[in-house]
Structures are given as structure tokens and as C-alpha cells.
N, C-alpha and C. Protein backbone atom coordinates (compact mmCIF):
# COMPACT_ATOMS: atom_id res chain seq x y z
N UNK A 1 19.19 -32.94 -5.54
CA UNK A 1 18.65 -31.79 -6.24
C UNK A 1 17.16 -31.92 -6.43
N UNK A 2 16.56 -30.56 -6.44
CA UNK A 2 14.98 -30.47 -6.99
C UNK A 2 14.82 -30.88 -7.80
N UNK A 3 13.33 -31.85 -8.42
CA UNK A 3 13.32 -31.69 -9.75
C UNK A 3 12.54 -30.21 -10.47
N UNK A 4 12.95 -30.04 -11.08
CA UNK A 4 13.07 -28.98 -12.04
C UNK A 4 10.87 -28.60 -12.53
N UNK A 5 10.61 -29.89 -12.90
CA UNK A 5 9.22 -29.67 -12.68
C UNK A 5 7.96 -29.69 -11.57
N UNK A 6 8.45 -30.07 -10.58
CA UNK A 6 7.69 -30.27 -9.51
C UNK A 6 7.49 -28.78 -8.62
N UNK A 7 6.41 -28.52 -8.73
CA UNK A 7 5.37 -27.56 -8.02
C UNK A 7 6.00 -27.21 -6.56
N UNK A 8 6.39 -25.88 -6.34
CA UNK A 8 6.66 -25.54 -5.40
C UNK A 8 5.90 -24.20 -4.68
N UNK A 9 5.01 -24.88 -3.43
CA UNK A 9 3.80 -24.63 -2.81
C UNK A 9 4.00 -23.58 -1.65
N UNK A 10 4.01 -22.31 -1.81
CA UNK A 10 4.03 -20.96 -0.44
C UNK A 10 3.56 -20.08 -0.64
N UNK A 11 2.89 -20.09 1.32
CA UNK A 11 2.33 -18.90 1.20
C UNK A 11 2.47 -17.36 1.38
N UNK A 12 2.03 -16.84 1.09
CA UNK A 12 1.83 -15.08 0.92
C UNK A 12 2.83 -14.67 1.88
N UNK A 13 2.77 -14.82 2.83
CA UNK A 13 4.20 -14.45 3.49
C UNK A 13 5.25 -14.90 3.44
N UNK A 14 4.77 -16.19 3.16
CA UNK A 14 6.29 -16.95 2.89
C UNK A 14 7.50 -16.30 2.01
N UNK A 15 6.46 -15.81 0.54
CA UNK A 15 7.08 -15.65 -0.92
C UNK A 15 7.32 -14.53 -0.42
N UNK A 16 6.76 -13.97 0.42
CA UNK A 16 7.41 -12.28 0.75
C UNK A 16 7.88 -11.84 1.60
N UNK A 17 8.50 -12.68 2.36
CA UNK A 17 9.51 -12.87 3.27
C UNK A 17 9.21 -12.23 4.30
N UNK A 18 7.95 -12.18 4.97
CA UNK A 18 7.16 -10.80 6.14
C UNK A 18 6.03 -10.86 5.70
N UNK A 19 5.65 -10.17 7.24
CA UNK A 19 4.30 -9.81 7.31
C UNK A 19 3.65 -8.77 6.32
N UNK A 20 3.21 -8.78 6.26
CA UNK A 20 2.05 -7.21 5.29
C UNK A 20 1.30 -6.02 5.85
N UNK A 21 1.92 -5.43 6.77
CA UNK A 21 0.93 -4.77 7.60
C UNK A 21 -0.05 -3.99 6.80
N UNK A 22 -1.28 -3.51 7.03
CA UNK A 22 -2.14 -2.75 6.65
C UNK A 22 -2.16 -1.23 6.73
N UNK A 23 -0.83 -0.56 7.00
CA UNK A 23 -0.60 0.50 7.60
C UNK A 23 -0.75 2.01 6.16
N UNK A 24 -0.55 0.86 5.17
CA UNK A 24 0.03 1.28 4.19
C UNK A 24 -1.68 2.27 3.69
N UNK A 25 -2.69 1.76 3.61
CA UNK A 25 -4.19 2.01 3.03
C UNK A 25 -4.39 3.11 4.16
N UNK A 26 -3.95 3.47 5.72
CA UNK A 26 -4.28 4.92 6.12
C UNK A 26 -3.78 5.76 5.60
N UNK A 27 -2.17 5.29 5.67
CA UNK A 27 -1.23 6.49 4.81
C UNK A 27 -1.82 6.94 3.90
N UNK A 28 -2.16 6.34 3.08
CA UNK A 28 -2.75 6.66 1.52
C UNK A 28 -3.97 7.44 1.97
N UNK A 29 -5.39 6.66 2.32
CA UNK A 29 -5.92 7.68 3.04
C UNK A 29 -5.94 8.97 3.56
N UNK A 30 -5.09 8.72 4.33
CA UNK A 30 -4.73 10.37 5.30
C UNK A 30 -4.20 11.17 4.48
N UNK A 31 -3.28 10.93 3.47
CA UNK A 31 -2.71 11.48 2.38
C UNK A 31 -3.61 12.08 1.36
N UNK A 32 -4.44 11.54 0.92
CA UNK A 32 -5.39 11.91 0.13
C UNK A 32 -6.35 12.89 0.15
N UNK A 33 -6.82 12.85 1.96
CA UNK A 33 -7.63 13.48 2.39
C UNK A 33 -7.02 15.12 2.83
N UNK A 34 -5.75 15.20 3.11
CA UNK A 34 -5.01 16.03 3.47
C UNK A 34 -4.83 17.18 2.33
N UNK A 35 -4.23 16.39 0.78
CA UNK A 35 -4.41 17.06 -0.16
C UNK A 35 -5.75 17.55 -0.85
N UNK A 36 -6.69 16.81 -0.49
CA UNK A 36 -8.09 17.57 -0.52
C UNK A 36 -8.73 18.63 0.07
N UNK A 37 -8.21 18.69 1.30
CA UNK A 37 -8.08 19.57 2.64
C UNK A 37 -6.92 20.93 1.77
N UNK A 38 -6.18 20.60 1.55
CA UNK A 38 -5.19 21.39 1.31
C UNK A 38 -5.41 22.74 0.21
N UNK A 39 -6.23 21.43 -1.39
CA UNK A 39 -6.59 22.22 -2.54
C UNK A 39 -7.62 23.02 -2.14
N UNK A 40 -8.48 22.70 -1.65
CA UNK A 40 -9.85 23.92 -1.02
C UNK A 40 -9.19 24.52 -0.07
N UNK A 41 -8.89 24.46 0.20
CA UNK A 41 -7.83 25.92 1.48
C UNK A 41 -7.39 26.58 0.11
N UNK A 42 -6.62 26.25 -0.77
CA UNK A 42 -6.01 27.35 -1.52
C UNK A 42 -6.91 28.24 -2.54
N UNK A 43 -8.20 26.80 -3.22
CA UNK A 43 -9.07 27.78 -3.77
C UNK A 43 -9.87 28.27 -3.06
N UNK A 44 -10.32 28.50 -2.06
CA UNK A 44 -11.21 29.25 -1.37
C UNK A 44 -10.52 30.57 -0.77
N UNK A 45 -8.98 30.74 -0.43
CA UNK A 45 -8.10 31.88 -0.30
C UNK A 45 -8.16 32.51 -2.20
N UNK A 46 -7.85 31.90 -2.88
CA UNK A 46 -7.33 32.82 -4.34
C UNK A 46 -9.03 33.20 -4.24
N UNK A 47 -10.26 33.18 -4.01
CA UNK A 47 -11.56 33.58 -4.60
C UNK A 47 -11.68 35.26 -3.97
């Protein structure tokens, strides 16, 4: 058995069982920009 106090050392993928792709910060991006795109389309139609 482990001992119970001894330091157990992993990394970033390890603890998260996978990779991390970066895919996630365009989505958000593109998303953001889309609904910005979107709200001035609607206020510039209601004017």
C-alpha cells in the first residue's frame, strides 16, 4: 500500500486524463463575435 502522506507528482494531462486542445478559445471567439455581428444587425434594422 501507498503511504498515505507521500506526495503524489502529475502532470496536466496526466490528472486530466487527455490532451487539452485549444479549440475551445475560437469557439468562444467566433461565438462572441457572431453575437456582436448579430446585436447590430438587429439595432440598426429596429432604427
Amino acid at each position: 500500500m501507498a503511504d498515505e502522506n507521500e506526495t503524489v507528482h502529475r502532470s496536466t494531462e496526466q490528472a486530466r486524463a487527455g490532451a487539452t486542445p485549444h479549440m475551445t478559445r475560437y469557439i468562444l471567439g467566433f461565438s462572441l463575435v457572431l453575437v456582436v455581428v448579430i446585436f447590430a444587425i438587429l439595432v440598426l434594422v429596429r432604427v
